[in-house]
N, C-alpha and C. Protein backbone atom coordinates (compact mmCIF):
# COMPACT_ATOMS: atom_id res chain seq x y z
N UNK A 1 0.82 -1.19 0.00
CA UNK A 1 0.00 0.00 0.00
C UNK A 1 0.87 1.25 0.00
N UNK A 2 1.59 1.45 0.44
CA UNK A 2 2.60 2.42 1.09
C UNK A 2 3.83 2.36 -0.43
N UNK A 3 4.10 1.77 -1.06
CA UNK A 3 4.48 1.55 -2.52
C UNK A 3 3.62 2.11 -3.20
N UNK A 4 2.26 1.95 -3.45
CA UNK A 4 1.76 2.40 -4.63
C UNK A 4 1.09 4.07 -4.28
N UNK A 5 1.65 4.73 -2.86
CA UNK A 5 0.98 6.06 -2.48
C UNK A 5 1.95 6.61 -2.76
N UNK A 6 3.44 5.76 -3.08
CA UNK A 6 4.57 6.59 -2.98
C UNK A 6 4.73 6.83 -4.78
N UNK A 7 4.54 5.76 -5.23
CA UNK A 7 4.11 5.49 -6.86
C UNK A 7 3.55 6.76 -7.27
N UNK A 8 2.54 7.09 -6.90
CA UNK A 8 1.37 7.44 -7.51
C UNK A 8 1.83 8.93 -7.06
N UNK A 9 2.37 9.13 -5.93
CA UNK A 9 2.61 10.76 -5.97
C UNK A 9 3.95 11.09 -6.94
N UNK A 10 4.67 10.19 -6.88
CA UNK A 10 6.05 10.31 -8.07
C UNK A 10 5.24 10.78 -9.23
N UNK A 11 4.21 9.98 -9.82
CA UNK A 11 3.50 10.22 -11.33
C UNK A 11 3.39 11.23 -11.40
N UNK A 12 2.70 12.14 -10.12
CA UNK A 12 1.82 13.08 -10.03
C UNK A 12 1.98 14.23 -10.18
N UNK A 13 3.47 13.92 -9.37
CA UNK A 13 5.00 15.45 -9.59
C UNK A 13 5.76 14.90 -10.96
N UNK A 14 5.63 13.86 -11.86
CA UNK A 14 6.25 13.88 -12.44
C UNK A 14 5.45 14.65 -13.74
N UNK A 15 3.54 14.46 -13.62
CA UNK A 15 3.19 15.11 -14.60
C UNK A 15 2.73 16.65 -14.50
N UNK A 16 2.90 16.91 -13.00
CA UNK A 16 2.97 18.64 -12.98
C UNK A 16 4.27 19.02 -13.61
N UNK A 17 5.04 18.47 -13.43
CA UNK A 17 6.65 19.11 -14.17
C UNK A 17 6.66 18.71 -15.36
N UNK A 18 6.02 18.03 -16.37
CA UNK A 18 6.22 18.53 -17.66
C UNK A 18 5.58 19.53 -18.30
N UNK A 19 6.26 19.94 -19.02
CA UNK A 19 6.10 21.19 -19.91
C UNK A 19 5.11 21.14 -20.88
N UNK A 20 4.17 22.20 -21.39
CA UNK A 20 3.19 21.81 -22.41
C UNK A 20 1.84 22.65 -21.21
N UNK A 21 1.33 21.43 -20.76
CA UNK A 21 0.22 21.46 -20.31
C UNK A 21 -0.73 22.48 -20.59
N UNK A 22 -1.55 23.63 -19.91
CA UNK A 22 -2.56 24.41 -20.84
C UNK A 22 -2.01 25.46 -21.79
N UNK A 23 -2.38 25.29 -22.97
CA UNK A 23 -1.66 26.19 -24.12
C UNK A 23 -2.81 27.74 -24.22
N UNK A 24 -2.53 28.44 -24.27
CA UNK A 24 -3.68 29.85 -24.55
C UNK A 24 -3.89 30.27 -25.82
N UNK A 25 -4.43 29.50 -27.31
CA UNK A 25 -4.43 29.57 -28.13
C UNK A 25 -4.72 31.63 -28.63
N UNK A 26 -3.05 31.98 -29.28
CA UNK A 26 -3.26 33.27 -29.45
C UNK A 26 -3.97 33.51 -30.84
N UNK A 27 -4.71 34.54 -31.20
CA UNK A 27 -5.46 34.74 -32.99
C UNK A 27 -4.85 36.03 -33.03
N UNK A 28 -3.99 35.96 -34.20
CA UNK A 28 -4.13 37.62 -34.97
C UNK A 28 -5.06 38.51 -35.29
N UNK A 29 -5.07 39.83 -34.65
CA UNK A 29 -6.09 40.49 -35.04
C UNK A 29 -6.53 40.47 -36.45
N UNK A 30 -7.60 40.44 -36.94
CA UNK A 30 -8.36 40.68 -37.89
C UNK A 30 -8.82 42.10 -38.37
N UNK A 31 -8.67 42.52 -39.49
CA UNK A 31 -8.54 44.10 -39.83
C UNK A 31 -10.15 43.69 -40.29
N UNK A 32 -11.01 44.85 -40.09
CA UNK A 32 -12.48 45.21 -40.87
C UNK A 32 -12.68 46.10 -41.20
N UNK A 33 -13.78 45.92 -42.24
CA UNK A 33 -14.03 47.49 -42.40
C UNK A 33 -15.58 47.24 -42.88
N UNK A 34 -16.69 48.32 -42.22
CA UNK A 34 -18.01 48.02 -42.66
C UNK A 34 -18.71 49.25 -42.75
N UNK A 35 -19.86 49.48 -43.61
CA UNK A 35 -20.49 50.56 -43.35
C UNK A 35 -21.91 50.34 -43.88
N UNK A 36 -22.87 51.00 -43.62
CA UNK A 36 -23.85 51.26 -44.21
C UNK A 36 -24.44 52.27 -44.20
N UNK A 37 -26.09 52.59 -44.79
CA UNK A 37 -26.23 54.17 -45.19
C UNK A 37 -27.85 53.94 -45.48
N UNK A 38 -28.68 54.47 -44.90
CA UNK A 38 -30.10 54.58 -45.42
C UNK A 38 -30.26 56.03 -46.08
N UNK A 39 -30.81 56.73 -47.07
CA UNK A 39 -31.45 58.09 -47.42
C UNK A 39 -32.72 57.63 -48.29
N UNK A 40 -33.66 57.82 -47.51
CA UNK A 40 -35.27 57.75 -48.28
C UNK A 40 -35.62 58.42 -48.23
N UNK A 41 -36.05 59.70 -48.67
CA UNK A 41 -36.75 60.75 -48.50
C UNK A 41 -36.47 61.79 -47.55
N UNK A 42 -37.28 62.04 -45.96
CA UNK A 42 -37.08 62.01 -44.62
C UNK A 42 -36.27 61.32 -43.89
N UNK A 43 -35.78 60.03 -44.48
CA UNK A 43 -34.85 59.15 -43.48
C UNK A 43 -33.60 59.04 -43.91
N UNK A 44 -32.63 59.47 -42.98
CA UNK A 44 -31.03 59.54 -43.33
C UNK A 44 -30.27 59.28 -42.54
N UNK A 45 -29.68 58.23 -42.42
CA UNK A 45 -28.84 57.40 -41.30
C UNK A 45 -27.97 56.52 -41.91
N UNK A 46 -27.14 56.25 -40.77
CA UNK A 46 -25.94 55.29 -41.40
C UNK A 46 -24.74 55.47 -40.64
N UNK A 47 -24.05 54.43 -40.65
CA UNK A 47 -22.48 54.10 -39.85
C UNK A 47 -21.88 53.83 -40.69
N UNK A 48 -20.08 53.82 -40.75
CA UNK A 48 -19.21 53.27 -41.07
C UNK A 48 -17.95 53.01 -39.82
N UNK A 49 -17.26 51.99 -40.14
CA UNK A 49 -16.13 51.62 -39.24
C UNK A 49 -15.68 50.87 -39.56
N UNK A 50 -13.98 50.96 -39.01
CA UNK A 50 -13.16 50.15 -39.75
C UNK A 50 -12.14 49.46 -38.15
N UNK A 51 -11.49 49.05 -38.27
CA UNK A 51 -10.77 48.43 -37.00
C UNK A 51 -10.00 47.44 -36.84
N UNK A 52 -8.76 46.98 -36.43
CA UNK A 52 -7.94 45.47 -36.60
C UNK A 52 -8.20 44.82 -35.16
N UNK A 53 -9.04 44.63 -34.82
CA UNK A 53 -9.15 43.29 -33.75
C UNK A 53 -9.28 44.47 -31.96
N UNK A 54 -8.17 45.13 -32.30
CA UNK A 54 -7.70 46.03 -30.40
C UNK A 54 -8.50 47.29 -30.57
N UNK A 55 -8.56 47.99 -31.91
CA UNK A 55 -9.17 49.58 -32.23
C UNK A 55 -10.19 49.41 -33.25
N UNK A 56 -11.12 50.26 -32.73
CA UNK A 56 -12.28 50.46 -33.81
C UNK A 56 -12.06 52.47 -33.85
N UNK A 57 -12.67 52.75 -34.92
CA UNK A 57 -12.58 54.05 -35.40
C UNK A 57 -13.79 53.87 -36.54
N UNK A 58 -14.93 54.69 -36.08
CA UNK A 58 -15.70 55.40 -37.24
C UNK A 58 -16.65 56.32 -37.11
N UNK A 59 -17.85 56.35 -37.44
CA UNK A 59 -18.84 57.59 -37.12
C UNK A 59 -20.31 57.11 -37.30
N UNK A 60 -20.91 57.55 -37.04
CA UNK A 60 -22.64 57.10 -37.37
C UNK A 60 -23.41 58.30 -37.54
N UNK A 61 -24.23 58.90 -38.13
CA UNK A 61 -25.17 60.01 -38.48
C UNK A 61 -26.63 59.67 -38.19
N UNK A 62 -27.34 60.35 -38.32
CA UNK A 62 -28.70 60.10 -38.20
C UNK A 62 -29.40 62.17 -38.58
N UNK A 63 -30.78 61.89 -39.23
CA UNK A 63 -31.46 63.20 -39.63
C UNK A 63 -32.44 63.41 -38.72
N UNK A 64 -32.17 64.35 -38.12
CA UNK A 64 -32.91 64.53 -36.81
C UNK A 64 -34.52 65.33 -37.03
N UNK A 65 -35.33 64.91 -36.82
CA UNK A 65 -36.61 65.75 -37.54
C UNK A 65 -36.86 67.33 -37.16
N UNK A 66 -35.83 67.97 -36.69
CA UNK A 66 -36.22 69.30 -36.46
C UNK A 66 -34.89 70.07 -37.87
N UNK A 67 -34.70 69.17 -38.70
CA UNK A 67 -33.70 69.71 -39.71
C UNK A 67 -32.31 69.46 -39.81
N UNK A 68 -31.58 69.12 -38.64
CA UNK A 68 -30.58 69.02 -38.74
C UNK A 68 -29.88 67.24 -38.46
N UNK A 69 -28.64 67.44 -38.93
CA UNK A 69 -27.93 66.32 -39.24
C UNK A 69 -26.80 65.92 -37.64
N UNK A 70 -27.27 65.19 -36.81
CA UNK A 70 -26.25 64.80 -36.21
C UNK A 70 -25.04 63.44 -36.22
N UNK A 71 -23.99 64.33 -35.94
CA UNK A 71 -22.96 63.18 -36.61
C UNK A 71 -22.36 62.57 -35.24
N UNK A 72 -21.77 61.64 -34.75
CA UNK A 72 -21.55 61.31 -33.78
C UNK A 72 -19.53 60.27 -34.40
N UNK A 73 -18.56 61.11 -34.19
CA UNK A 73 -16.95 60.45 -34.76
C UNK A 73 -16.58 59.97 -33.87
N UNK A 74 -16.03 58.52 -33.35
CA UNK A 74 -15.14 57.99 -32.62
C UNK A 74 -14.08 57.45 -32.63
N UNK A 75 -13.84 56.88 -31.43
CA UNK A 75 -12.70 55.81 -31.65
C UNK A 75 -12.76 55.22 -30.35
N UNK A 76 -12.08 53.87 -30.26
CA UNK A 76 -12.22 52.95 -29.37
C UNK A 76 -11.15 51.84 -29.18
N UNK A 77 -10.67 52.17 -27.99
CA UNK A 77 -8.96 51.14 -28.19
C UNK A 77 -9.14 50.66 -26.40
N UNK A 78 -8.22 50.32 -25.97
CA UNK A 78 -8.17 49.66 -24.44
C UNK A 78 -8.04 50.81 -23.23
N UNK A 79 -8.10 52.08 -23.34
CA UNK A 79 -8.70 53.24 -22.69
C UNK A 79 -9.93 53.58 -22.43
N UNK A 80 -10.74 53.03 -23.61
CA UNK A 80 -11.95 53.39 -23.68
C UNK A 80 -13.27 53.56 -25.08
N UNK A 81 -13.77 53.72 -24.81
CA UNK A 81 -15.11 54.60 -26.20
C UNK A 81 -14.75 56.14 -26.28
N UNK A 82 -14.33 57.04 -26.75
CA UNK A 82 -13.99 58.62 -26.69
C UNK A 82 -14.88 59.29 -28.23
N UNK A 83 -15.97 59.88 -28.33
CA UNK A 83 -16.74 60.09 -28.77
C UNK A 83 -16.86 61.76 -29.34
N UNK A 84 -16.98 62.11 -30.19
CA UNK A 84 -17.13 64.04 -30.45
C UNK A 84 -18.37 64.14 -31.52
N UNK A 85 -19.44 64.63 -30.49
CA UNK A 85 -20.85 64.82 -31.37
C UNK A 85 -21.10 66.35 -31.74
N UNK A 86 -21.54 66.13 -33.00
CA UNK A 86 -21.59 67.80 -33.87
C UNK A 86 -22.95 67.61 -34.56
N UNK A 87 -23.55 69.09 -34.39
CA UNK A 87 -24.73 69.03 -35.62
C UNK A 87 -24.21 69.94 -36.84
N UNK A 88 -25.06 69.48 -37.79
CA UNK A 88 -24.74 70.55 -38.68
C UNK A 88 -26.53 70.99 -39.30
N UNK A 89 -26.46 72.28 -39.52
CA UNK A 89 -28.00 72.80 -40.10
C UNK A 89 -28.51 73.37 -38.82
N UNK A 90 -28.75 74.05 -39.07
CA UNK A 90 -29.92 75.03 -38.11
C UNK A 90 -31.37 74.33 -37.78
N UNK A 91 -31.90 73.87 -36.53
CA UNK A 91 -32.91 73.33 -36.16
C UNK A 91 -34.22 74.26 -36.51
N UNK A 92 -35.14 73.77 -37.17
CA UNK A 92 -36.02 74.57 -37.56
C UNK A 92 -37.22 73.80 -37.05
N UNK A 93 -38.35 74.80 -36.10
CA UNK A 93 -39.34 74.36 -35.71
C UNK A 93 -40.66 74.30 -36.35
N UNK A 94 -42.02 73.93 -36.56
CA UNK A 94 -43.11 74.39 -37.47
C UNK A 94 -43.62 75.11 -36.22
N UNK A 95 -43.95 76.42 -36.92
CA UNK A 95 -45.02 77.20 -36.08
C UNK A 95 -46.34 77.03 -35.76
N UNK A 96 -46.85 77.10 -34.68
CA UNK A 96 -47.76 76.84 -33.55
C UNK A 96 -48.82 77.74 -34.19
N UNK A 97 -50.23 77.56 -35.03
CA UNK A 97 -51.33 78.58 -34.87
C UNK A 97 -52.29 77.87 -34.05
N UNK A 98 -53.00 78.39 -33.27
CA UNK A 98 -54.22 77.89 -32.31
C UNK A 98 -55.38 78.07 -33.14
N UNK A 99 -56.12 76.91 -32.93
CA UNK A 99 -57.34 76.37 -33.63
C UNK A 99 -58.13 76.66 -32.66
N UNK A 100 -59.51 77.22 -32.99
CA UNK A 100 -60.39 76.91 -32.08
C UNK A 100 -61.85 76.45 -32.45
N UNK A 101 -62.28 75.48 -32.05
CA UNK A 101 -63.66 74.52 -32.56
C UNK A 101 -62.73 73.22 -32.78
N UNK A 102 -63.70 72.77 -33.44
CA UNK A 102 -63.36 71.68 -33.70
C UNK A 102 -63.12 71.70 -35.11
């Protein structure tokens, strides 16, 4: 008995000490690049972005119904999301007349 506890812990240190054991399979980043774009009439939206696996970088728009165009440019790496939103066009409201009856 006392043979095969002594056995069996030899194996045991003999297979923690070889080399190999869990491997961390590494992947090369992968470069992309994507975008898309709606304009129908009233509707105007759309993203593009491009990025290798660690950084993304692009922008997204959208037509905001009071006239103007907001654009939203980023970028995105292991710091963070860092974002700079701009409109462009002057917001234009429809004017208010009061009805009265029905």
């Amino acid at each position: 008995m006392f043979t095969s506890v002594v056995l069996m812990s030899m194996l045991v240190a003999a297979g923690v000490a070889l080399p190999g054991g869990y491997q961390q399979i590494s992947y090369a980043p992968i470069p992309y690049n994507f975008n898309y774009g709606v304009n129908a009439g009233a509707t105007n939206f759309g993203q593009e972005e491009s990025g290798n696996g660690g950084n993304a970088k692009g922008s997204y728009w959208v037509q905001l119904p009071d006239g103007r165009l907001e654009r939203v440019d980023y970028w995105a790496d292991g710091s963070g999301y860092h974002a700079t939103v701009s409109f462009e066009g002057t917001a234009k409201h429809p004017s208010y007349t009061p009805s009265y009856g029905y």
